[in-house]
C-alpha atoms as a PDB file:
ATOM      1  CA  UNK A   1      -3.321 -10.567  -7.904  1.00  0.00           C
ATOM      2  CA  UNK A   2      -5.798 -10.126  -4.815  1.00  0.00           C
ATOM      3  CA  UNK A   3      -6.795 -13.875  -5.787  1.00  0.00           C
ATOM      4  CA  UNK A   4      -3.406 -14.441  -5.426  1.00  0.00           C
ATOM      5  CA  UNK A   5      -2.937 -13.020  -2.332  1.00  0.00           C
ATOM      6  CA  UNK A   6      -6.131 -14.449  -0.792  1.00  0.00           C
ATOM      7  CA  UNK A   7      -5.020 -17.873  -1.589  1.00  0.00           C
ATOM      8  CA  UNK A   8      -2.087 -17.327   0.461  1.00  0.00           C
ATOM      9  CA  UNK A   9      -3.607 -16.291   3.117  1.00  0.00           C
ATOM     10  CA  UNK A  10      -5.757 -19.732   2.838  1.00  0.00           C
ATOM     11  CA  UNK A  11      -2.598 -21.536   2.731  1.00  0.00           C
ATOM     12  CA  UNK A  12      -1.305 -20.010   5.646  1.00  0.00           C
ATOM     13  CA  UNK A  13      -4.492 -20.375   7.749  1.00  0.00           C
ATOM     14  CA  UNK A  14      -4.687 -24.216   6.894  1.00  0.00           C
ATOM     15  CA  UNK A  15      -0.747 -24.327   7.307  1.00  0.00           C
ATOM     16  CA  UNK A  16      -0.632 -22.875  10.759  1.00  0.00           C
ATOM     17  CA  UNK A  17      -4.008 -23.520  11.794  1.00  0.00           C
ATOM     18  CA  UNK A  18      -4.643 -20.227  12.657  1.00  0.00           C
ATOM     19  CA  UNK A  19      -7.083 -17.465  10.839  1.00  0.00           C
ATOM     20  CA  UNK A  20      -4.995 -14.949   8.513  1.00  0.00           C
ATOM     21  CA  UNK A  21      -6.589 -12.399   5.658  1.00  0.00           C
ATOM     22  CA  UNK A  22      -5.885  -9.490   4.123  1.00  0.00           C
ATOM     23  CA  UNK A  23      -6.647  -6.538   6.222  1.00  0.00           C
ATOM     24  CA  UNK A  24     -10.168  -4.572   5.316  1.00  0.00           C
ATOM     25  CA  UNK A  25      -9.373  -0.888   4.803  1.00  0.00           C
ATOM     26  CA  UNK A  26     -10.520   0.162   8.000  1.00  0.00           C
ATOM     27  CA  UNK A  27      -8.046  -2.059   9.377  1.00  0.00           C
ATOM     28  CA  UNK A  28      -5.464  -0.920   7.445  1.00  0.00           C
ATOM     29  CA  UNK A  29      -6.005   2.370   7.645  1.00  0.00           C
ATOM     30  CA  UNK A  30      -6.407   2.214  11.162  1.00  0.00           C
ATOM     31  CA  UNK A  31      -3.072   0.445  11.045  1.00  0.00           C
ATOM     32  CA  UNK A  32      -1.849   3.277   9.246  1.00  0.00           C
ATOM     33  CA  UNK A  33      -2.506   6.105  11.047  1.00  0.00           C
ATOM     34  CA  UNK A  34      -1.671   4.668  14.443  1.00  0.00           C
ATOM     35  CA  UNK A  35      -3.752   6.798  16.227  1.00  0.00           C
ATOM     36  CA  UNK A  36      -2.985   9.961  14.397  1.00  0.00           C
ATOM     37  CA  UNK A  37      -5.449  11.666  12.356  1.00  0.00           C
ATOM     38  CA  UNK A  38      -3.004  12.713  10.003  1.00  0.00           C
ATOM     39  CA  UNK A  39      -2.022  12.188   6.083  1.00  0.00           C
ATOM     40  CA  UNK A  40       0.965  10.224   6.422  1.00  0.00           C
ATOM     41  CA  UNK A  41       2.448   8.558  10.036  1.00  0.00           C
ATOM     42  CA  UNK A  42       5.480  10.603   9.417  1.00  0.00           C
ATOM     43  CA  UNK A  43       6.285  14.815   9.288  1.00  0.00           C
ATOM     44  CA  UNK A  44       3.730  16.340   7.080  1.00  0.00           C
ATOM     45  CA  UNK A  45       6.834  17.430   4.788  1.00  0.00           C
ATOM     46  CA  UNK A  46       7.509  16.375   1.571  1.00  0.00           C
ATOM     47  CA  UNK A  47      11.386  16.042   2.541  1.00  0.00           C
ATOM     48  CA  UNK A  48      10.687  13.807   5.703  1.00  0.00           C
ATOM     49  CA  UNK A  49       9.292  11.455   3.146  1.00  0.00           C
ATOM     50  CA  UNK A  50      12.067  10.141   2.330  1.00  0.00           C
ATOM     51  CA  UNK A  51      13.433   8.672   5.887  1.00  0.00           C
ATOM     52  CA  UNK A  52       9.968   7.058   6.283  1.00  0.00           C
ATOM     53  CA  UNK A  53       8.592   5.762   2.967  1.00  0.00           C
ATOM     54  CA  UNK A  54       9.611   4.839  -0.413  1.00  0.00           C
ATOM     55  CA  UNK A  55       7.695   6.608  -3.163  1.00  0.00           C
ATOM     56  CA  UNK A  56       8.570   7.790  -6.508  1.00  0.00           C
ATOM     57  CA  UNK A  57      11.222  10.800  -6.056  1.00  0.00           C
ATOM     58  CA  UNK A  58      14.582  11.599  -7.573  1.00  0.00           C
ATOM     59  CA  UNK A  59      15.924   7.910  -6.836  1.00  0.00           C
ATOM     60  CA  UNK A  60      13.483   7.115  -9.390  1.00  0.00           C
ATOM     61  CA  UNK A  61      14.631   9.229 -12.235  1.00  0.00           C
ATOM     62  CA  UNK A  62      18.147   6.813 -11.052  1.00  0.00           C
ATOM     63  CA  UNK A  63      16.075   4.158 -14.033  1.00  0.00           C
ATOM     64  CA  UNK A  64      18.099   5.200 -16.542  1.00  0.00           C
ATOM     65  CA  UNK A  65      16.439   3.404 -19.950  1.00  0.00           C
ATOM     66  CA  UNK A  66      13.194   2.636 -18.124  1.00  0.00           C
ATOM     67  CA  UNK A  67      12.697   5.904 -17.063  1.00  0.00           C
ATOM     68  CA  UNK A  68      13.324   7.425 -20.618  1.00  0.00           C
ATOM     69  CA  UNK A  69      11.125   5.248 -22.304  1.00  0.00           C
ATOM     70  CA  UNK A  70       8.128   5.552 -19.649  1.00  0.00           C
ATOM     71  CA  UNK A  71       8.630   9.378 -19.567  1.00  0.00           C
ATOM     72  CA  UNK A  72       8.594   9.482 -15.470  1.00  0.00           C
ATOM     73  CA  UNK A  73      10.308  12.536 -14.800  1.00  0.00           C
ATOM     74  CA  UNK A  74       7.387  15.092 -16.129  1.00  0.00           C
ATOM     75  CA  UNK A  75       4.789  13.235 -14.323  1.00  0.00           C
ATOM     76  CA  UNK A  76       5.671  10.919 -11.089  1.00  0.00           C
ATOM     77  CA  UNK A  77       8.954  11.959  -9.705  1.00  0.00           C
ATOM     78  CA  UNK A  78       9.501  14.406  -6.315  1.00  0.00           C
ATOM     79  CA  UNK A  79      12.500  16.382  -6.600  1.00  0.00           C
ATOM     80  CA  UNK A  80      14.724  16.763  -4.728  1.00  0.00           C
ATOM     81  CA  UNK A  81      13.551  14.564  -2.263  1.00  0.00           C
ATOM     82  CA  UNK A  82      15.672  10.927  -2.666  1.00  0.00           C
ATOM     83  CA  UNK A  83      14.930   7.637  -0.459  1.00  0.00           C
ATOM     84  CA  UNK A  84      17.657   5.946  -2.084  1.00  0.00           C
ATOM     85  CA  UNK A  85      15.834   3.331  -3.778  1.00  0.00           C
ATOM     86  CA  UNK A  86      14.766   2.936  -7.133  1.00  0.00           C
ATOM     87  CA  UNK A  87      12.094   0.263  -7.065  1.00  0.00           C
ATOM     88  CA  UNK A  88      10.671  -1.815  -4.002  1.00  0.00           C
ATOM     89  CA  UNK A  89      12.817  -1.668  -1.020  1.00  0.00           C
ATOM     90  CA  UNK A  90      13.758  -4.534   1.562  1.00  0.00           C
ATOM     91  CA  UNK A  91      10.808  -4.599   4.205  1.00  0.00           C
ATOM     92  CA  UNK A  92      12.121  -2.622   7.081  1.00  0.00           C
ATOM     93  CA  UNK A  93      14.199   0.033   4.756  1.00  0.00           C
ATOM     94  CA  UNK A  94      12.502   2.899   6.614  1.00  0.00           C
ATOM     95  CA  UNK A  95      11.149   4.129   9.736  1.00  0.00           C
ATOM     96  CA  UNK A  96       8.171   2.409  10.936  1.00  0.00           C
ATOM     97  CA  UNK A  97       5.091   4.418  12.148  1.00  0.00           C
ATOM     98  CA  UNK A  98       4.207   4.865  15.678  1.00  0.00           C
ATOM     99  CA  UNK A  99       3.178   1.083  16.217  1.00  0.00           C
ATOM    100  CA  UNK A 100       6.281  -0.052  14.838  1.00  0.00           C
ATOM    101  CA  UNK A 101       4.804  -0.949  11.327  1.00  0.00           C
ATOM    102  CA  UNK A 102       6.708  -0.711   8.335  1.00  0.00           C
ATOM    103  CA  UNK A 103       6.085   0.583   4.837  1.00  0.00           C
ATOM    104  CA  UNK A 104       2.639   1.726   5.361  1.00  0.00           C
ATOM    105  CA  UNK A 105       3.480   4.410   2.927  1.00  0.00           C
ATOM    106  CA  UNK A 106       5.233   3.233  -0.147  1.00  0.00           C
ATOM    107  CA  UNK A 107       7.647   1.043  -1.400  1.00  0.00           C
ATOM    108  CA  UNK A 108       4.485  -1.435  -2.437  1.00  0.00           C
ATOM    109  CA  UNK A 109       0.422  -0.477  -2.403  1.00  0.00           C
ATOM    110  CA  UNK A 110      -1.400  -3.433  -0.756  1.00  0.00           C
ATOM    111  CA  UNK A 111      -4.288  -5.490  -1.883  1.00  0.00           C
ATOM    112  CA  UNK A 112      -7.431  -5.620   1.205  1.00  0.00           C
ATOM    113  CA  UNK A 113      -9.932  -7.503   1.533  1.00  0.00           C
ATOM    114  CA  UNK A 114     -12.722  -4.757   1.128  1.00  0.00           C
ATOM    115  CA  UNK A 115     -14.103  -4.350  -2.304  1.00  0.00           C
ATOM    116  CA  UNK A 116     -13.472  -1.130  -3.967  1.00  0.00           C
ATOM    117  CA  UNK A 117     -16.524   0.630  -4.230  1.00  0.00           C
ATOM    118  CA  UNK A 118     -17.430   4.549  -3.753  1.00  0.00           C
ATOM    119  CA  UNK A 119     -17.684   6.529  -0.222  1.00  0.00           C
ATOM    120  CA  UNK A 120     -19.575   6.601   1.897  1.00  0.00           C
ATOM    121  CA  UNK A 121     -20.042   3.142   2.982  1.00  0.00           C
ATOM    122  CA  UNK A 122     -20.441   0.899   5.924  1.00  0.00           C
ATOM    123  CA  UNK A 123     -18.887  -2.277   6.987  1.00  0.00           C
ATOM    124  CA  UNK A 124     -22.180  -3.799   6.065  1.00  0.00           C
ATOM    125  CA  UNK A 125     -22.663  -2.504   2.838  1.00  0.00           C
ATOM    126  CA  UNK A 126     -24.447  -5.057   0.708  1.00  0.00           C
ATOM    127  CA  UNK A 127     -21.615  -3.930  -2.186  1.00  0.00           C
ATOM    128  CA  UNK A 128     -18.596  -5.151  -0.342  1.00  0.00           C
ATOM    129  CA  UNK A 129     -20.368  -8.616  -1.170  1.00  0.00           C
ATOM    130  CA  UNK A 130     -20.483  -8.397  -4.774  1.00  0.00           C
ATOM    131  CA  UNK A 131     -18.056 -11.123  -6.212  1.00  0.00           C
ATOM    132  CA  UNK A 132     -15.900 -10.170  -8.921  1.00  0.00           C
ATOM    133  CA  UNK A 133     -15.871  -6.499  -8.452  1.00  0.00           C
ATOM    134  CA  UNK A 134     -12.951  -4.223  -8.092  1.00  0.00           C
ATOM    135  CA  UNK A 135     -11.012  -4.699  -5.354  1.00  0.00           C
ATOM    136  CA  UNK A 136      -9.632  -1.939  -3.160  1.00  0.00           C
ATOM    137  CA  UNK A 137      -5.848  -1.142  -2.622  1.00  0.00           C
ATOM    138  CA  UNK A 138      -3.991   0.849  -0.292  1.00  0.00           C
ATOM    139  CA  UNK A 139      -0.593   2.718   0.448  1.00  0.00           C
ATOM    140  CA  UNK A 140       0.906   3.829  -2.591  1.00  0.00           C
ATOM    141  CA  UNK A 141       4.420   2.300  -4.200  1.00  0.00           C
ATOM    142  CA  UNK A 142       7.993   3.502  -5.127  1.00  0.00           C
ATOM    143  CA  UNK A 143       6.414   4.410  -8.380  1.00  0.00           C
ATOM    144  CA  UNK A 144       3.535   7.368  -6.555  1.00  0.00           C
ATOM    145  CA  UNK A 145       4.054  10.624  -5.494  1.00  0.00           C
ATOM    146  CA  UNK A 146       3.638  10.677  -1.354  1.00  0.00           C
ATOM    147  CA  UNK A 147       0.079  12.462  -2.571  1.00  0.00           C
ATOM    148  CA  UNK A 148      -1.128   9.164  -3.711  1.00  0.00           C
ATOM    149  CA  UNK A 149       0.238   7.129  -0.599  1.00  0.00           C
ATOM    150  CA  UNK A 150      -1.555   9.027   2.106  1.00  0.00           C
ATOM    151  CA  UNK A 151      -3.608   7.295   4.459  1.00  0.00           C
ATOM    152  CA  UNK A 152      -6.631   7.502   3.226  1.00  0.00           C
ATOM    153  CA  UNK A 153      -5.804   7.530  -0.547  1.00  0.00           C
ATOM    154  CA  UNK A 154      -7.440   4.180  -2.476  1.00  0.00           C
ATOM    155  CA  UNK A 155      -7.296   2.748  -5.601  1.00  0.00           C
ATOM    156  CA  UNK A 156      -8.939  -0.202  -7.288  1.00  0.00           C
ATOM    157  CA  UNK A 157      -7.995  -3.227  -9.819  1.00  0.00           C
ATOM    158  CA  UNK A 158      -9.661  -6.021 -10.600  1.00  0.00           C
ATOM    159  CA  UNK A 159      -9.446  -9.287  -8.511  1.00  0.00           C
ATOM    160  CA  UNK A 160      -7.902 -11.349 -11.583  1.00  0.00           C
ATOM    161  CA  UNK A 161      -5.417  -8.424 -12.173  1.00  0.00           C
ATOM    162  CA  UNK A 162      -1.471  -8.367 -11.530  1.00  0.00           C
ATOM    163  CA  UNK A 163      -0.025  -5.267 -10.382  1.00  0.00           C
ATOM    164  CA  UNK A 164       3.513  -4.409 -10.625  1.00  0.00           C
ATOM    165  CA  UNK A 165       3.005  -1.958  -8.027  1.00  0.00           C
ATOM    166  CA  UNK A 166       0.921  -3.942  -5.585  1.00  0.00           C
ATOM    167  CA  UNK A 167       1.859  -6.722  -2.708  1.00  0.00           C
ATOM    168  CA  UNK A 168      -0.032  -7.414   0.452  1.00  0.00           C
ATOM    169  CA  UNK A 169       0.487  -8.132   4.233  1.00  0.00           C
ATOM    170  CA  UNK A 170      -1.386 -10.581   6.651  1.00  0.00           C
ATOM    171  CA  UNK A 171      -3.594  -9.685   9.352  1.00  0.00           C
ATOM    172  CA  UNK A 172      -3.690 -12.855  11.863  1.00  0.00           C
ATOM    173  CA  UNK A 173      -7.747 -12.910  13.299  1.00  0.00           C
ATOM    174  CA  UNK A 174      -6.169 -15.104  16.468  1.00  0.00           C
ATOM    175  CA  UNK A 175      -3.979 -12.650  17.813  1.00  0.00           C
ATOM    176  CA  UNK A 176      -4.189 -11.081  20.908  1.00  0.00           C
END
């Protein structure tokens, strides 16, 4: 859960003595890009896709059972692209974007620290403030098409709420 995930990064911080959150979605989409102004920080091409990122494509249909009984193939899965994995990937599976960052796209959507509320909005927006809203999400998973894990495609759960689909990474405020 993003409460989860926050109290981690709370651990960490008093662990190491040292600030680290979860990234706001400017950050991470910032992160994302890096410095392109592009969809995804690979080859706009569904087939390049699968050297990159690890999103819901033909591997996924690999489920047997699961994939039956949840009915993926009509809705989720890219053919014939295939990334080789069926679920979440080892971190560093795929090619990193241009600032050496892994699984931007993919493999798991990540929990920010922003709230998830509608555009447009500033940094300062008295919303981002409300406790107990919505909070936003970012990246897409092994289970969405690469449509879903562009870079500036969001989603929103609730704080409480586990997500199969959803992890998060650190942002340290200390480094240089």
């Amino acid at each position: 859960s993003w409460q989860e995930a926050r109290a981690f990064c709370d651990w960490l911080s008093a662990k190491t003595g040292k600030r680290f959150s979860l990234p706001s979605e400017a950050q991470w989409e910032w992160a994302c890009r890096a410095g392109s102004a592009e969809r995804w920080s690979f080859p706009d091409s569904p087939a390049a896709s699968a050297s990159f990122a690890n999103l819901a494509d033909s591997a996924m249909l690999d489920l047997g059972r699961l994939a039956r009984l949840e009915k993926v193939r009509p809705f989720m899965a890219v053919d014939p692209v295939d990334d080789k994995s069926t679920v979440s990937a080892p971190v560093g599976s795929y090619q990193p974007n241009r600032w050496g960052l892994f699984d931007m796209h993919g493999n798991v959507a990540e929990w920010t620290s922003s709230a998830y509320v509608p555009y447009p909005f500033s940094p300062g927006d008295p919303r981002h403030a409300a406790a107990g809203g919505r909070r936003s999400v970012r990246g897409g998973s092994w289970y969405e098409r690469a449509d879903l894990a562009r870079s500036a495609c969001r989603t929103g759960y609730w704080p409480w709420q586990r997500v199969f689909n959803v992890g998060f990474r650190v942002v340290c405020q200390d480094a240089k």
